[in-house]
Protein backbone atom coordinates (compact mmCIF):
# COMPACT_ATOMS: atom_id res chain seq x y z
CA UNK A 1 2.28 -12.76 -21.70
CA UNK A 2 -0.89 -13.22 -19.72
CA UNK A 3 -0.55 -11.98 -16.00
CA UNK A 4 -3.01 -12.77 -13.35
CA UNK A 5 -2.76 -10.64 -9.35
CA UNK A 6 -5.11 -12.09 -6.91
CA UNK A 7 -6.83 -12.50 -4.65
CA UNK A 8 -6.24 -9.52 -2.15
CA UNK A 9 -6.53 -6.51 -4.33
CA UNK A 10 -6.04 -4.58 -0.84
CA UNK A 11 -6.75 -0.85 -1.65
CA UNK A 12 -7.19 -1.91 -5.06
CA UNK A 13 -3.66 -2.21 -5.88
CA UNK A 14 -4.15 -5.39 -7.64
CA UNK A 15 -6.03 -4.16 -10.33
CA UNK A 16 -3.95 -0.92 -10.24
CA UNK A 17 -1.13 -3.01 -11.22
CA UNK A 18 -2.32 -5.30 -13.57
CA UNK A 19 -3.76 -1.98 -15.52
CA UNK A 20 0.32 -0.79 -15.49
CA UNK A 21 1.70 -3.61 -16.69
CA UNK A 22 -0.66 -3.87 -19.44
CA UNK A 23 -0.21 0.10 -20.24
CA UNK A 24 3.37 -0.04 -19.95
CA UNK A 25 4.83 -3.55 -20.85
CA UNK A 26 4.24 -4.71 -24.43
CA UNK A 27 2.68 -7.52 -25.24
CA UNK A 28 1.12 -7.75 -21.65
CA UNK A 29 -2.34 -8.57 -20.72
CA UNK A 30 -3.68 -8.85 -17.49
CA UNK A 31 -6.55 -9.22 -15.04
CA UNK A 32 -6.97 -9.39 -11.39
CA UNK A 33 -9.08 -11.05 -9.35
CA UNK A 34 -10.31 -10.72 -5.30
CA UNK A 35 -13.28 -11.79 -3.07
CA UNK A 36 -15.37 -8.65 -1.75
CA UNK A 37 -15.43 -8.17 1.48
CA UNK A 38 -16.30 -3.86 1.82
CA UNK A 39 -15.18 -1.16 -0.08
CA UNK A 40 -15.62 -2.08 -4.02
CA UNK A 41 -12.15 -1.04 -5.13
CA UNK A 42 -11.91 -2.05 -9.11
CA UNK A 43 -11.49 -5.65 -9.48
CA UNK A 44 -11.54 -7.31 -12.72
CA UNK A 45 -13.20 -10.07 -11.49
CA UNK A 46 -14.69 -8.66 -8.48
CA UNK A 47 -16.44 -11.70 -7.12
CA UNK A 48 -18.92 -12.01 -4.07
CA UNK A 49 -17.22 -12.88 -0.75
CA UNK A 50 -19.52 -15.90 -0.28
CA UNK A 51 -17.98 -17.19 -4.04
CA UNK A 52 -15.31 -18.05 -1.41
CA UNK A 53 -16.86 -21.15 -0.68
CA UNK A 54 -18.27 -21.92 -3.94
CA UNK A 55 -16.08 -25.23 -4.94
CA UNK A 56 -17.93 -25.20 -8.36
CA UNK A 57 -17.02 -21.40 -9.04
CA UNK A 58 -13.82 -21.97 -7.85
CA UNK A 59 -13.08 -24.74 -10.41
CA UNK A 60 -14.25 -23.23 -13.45
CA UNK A 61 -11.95 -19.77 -12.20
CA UNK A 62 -8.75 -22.38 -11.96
CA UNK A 63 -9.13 -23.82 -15.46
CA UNK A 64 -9.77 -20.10 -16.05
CA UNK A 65 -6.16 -19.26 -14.29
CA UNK A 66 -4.57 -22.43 -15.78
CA UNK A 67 -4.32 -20.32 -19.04
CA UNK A 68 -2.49 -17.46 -17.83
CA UNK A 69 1.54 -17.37 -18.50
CA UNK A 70 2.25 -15.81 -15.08
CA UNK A 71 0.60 -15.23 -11.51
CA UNK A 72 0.90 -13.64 -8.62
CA UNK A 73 -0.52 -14.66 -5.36
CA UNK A 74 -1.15 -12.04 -2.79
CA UNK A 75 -0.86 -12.03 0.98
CA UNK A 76 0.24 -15.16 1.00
CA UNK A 77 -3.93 -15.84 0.58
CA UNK A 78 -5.00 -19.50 -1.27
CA UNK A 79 -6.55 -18.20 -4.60
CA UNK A 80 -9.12 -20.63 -4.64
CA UNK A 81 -9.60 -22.15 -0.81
CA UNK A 82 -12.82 -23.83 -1.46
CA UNK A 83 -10.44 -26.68 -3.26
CA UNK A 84 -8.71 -26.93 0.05
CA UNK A 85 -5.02 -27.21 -1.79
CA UNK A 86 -3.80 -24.27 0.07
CA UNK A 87 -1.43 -21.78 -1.11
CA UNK A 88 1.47 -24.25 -1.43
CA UNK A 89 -0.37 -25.78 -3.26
CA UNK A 90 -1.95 -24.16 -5.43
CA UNK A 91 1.71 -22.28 -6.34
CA UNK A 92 2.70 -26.08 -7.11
CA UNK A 93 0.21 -27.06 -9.13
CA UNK A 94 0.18 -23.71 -11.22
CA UNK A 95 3.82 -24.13 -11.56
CA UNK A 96 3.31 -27.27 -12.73
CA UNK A 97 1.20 -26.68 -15.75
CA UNK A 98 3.72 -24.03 -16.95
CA UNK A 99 2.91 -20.67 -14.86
CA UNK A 100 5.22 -18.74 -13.41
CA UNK A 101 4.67 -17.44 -10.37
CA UNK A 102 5.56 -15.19 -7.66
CA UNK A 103 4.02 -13.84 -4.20
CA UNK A 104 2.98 -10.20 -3.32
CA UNK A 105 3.32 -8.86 0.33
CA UNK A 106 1.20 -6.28 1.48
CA UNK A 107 2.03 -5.40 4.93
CA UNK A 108 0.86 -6.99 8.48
CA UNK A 109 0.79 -10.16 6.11
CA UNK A 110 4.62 -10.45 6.54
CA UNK A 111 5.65 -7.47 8.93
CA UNK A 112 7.52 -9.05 11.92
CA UNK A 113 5.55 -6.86 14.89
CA UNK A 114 8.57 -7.70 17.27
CA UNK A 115 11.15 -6.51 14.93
CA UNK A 116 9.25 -3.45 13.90
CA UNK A 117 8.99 -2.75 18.12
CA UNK A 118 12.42 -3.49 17.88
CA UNK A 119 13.54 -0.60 15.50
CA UNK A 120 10.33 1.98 15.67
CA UNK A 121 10.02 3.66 19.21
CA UNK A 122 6.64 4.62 18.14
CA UNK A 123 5.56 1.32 17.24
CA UNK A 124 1.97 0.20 17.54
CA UNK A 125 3.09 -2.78 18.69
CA UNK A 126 4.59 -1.41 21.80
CA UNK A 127 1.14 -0.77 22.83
CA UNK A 128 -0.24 -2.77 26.16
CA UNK A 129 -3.07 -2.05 24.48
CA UNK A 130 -3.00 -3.33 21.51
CA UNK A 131 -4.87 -6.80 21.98
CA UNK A 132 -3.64 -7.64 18.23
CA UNK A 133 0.05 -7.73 18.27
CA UNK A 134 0.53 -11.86 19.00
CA UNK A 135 -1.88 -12.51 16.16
CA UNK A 136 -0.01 -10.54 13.76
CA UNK A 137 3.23 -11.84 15.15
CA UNK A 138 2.02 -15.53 14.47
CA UNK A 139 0.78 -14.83 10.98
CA UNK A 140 3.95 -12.94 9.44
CA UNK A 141 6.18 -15.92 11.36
CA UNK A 142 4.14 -18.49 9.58
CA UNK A 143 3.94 -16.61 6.00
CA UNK A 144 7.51 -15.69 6.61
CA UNK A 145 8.26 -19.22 7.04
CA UNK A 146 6.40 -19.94 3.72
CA UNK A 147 8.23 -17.28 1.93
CA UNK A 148 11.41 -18.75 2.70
CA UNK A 149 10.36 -21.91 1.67
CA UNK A 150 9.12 -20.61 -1.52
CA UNK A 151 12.07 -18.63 -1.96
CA UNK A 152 14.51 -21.74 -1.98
CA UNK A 153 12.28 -23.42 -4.90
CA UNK A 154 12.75 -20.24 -7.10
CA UNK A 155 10.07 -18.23 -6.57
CA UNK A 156 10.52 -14.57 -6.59
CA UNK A 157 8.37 -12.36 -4.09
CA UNK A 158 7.72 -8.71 -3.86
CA UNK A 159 6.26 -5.82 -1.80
CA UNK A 160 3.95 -3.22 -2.05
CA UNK A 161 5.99 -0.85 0.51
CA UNK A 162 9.69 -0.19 0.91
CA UNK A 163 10.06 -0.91 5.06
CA UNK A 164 8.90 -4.50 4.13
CA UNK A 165 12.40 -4.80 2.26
CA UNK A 166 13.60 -5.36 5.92
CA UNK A 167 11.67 -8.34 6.76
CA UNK A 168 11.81 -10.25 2.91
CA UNK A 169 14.95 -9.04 2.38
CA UNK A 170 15.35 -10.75 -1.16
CA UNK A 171 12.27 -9.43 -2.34
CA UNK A 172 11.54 -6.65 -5.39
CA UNK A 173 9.76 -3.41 -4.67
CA UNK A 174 6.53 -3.31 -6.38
CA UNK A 175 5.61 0.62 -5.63
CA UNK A 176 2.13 1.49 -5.14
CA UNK A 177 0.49 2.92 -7.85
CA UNK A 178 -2.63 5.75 -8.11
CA UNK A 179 -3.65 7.48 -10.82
CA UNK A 180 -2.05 11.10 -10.62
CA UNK A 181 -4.46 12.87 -12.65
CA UNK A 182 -7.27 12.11 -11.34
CA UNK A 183 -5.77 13.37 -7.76
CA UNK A 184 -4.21 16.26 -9.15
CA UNK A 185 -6.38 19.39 -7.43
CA UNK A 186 -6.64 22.74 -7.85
CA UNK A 187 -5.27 25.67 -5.96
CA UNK A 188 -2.26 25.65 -3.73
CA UNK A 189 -2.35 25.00 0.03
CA UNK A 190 -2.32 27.30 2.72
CA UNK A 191 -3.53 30.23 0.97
CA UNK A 192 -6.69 30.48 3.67
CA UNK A 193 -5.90 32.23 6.72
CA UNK A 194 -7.34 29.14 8.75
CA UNK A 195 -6.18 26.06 6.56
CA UNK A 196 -8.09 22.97 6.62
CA UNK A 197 -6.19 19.64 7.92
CA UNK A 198 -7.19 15.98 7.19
CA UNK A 199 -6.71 13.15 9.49
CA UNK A 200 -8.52 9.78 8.48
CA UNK A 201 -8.80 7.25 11.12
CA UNK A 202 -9.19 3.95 9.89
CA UNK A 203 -7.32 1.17 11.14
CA UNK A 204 -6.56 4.26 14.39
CA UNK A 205 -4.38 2.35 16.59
CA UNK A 206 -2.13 1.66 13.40
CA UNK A 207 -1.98 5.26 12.41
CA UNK A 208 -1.71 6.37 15.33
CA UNK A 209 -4.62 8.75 15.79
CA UNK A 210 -4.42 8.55 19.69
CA UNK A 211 -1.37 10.71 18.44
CA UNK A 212 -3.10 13.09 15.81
CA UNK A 213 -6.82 13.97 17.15
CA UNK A 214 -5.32 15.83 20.37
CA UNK A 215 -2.80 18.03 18.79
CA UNK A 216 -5.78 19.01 16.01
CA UNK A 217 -8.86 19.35 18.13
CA UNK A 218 -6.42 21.52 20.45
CA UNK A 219 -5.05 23.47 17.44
CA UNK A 220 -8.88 23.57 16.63
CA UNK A 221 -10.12 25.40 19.80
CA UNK A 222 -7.20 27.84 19.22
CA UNK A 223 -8.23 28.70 16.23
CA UNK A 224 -5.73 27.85 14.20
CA UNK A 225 -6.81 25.04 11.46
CA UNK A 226 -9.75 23.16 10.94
CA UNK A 227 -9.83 19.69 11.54
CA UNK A 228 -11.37 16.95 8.86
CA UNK A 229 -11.98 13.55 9.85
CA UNK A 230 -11.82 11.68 6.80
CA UNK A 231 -14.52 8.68 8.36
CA UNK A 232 -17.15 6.61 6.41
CA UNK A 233 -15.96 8.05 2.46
CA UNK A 234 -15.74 6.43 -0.55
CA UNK A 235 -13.02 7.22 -2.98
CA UNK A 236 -15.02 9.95 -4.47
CA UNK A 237 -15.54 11.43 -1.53
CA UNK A 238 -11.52 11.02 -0.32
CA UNK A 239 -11.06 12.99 -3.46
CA UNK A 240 -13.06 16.34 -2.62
CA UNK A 241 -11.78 15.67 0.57
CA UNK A 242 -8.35 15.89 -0.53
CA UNK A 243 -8.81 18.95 -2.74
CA UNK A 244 -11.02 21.11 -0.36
CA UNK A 245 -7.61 20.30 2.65
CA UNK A 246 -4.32 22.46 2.99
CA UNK A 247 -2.66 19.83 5.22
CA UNK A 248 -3.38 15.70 5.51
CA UNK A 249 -1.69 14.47 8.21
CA UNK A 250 -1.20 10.40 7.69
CA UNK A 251 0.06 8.74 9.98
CA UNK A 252 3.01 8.61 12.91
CA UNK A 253 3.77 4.73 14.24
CA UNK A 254 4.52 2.66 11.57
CA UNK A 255 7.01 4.57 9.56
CA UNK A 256 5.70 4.05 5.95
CA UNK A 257 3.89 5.73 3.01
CA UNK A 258 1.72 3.90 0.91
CA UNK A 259 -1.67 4.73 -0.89
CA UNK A 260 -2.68 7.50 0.93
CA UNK A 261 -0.11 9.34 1.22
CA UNK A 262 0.70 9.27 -2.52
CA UNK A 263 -2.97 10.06 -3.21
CA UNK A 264 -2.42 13.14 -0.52
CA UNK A 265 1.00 14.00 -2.46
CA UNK A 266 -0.79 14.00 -6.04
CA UNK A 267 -3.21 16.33 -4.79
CA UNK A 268 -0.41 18.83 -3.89
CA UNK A 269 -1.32 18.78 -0.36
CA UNK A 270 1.08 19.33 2.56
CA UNK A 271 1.62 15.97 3.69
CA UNK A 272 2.62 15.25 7.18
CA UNK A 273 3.47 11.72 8.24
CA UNK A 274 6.61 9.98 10.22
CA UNK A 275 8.31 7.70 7.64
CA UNK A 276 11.61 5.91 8.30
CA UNK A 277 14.89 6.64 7.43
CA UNK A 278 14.74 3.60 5.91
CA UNK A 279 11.26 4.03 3.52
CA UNK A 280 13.05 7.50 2.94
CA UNK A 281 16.02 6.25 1.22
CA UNK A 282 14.77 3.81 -0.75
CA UNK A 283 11.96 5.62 -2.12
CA UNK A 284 14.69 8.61 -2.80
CA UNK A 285 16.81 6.02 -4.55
CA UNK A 286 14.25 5.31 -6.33
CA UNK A 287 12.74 8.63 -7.42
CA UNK A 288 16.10 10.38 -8.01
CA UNK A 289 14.59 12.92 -5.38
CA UNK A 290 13.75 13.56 -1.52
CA UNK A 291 10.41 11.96 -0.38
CA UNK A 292 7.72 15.61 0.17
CA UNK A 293 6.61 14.51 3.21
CA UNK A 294 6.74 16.82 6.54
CA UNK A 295 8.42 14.63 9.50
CA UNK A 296 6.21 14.47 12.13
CA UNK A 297 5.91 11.70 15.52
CA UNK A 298 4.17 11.95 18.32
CA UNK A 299 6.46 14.43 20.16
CA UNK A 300 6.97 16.92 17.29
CA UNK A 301 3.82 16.79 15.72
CA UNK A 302 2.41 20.09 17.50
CA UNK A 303 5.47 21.67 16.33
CA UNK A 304 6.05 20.96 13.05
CA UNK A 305 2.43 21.86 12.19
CA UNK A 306 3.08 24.98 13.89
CA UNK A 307 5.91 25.37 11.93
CA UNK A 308 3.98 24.56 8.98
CA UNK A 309 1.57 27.56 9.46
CA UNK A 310 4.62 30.14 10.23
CA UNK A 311 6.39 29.06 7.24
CA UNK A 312 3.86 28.27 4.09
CA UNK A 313 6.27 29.30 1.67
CA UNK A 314 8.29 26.32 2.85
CA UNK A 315 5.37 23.85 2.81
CA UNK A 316 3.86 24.94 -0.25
CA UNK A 317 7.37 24.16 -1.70
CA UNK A 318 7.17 20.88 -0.14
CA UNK A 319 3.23 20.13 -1.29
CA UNK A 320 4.76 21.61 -5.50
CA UNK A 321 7.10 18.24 -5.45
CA UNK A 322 4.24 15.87 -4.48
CA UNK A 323 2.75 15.62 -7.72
CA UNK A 324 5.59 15.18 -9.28
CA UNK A 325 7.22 12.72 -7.12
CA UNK A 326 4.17 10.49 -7.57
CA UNK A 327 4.47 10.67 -11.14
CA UNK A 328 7.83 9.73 -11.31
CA UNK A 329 7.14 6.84 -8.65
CA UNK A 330 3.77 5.79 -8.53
CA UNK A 331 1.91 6.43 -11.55
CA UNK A 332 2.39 2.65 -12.37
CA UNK A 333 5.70 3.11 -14.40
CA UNK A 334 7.93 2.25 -12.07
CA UNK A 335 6.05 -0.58 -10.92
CA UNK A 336 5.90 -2.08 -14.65
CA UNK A 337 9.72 -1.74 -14.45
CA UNK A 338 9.43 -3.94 -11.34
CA UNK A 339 7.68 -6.89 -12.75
CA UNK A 340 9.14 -6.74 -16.15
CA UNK A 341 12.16 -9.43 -15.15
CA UNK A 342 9.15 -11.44 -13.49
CA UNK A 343 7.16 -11.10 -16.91
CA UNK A 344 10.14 -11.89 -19.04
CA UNK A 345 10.51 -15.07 -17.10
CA UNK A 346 9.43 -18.66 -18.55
CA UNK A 347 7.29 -20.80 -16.35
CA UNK A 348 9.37 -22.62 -14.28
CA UNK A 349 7.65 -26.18 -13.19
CA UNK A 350 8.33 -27.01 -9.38
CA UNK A 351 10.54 -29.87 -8.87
């Protein structure tokens, strides 16, 4: 079995993926692929954004791809759009030579902003000011659309974070996976009489960080905690971020936990972040144990951190299951679990 992931590798999950099912499937190798646009996650083949145009590269990389037993196509992105087949297909054409392949969702590729207004009063996309919110509502609609389509003709999708169950409801869960070691820190939180909390503010409007940066900076001047902006840092530098923090607070309107707060929980940090009911139980399910992540939204977050600093026995109890949880979850077994009926599959030729 020969898996290729591409082309998205979006926090450099694709490659983080391809390494588990190679490390726990036998009999599995794998390689991912994506065009480089910023941050150089690990990429297998980690090609040059302009290579995105490059009709001749692009041809040798599909009689390249041609060779591989199974693929799958992330974000609903063309693999190789210089040959102008599109994602349809290019899924037709690999299915045709024998492949057997499936799509990966990764989040605003296929998350309905209307429907996520609709059941999240802290929404983003309840935002006036929010100029993005029709784009993003035209491109899930449209890859939704696709999905369906796909769906009919046998292929199998998945996705990268359990709230996206609600809008591709016949998808497979495909955890997120980071490596739990390497996260792991020293110490134990909240041991300093003024503990240090993390906020990183990419993608702000998203996380909210109209939300977080008052509460802190006023916490701040009180005297309370110390407030890290996590801007402008590598991975490397997320990492001695991580293990020099008490408290990383994520991120409180869209109601998920992905990569960071699973790097944040393998750290044994107290993590503070408003995730759905929803994410909640199925990652529980899944786990055979409570999410460790503080509840927190834009009314309560004052509060709880408050709460946080009169009651660090509490929290530090919280921050001890983190490291655990992620093992158990998101050190990459799980998510070889989840593609193993995918892998086991025979290529199945489009009609």
């Amino acid at each position: 079995m020969r898996l290729f992931v591409g082309p998205a590798n979006s926090a450099g999950q694709g490659w983080e993926w391809a390494r588990s099912a190679e490390k726990f499937l036998d009999g599995v190798g794998a390689r991912n692929m994506t065009y480089r646009r910023s941050l150089p996650f690990p990429a297998d083949v980690d090609a040059p954004f302009p290579l995105r145009g490059s009709r001749a590269w692009q041809v040798a990389q599909l009689r390249a791809v041609r060779r591989f037993s199974h693929v799958i196509v992330e974000s609903q992105l063309p693999l190789f759009p210089a040959l102008g087949r599109g994602v349809t297909g290019e899924i037709r054409e690999l299915r045709d030579s024998g492949a057997a392949v499936a799509t990966l969702c990764h989040g605003s590729d296929v998350r309905l902003p209307s429907a996520h207004a609709a059941r999240d009063p802290w929404s983003p996309f309840l935002l006036e000011s929010y100029r993005d919110t029709p784009l993003l509502q035209a491109r899930a609609e449209r890859n939704l659309d696709l999905l369906r389509r796909l769906h009919e003709d046998g292929v199998p999708a998945f996705v990268s974070t359990p709230d996206l169950l609600l809008d591709v409801p016949w998808a497979t869960w495909l955890p997120v996976t980071v490596d739990v070691e390497r996260w792991r820190a020293p110490g134990t939180p909240l041991e300093r009489d003024v503990p240090v909390v993390v906020h990183a503010p990419s993608r702000a409007v998203l996380k909210g960080t109209d939300l977080v940066e008052p509460v802190l900076r006023e916490l701040e001047r009180d005297g309370l905690v110390e407030y890290r902006q996590a801007t402008g840092l590598d991975r490397d530098g997320m990492l001695r971020l991580y293990r020099e923090s008490d408290v990383v607070v994520d991120q409180l309107r869209m109601g998920i936990y992905g990569v960071a707060a699973c790097e944040a929980m393998a750290a044994g940090r107290v993590v503070v972040s408003h995730v759905s009911d929803q994410s909640r139980s199925v990652a529980g399910r899944a786990a055979g144990q409570d999410l460790p992540v503080i509840e927190a939204t834009g009314d309560t977050l004052r509060a709880v951190l408050l709460d946080v600093l009169d009651r660090r026995e509490d929290a530090r109890a919280t921050a001890a299951r983190g490291p655990g949880f992620v093992q158990v979850l998101h050190d990459g077994r799980a998510s070889a679990r989840a593609l193993e009926p995918f892998l086991s599959s025979p290529g199945s030729p489009s009609r």
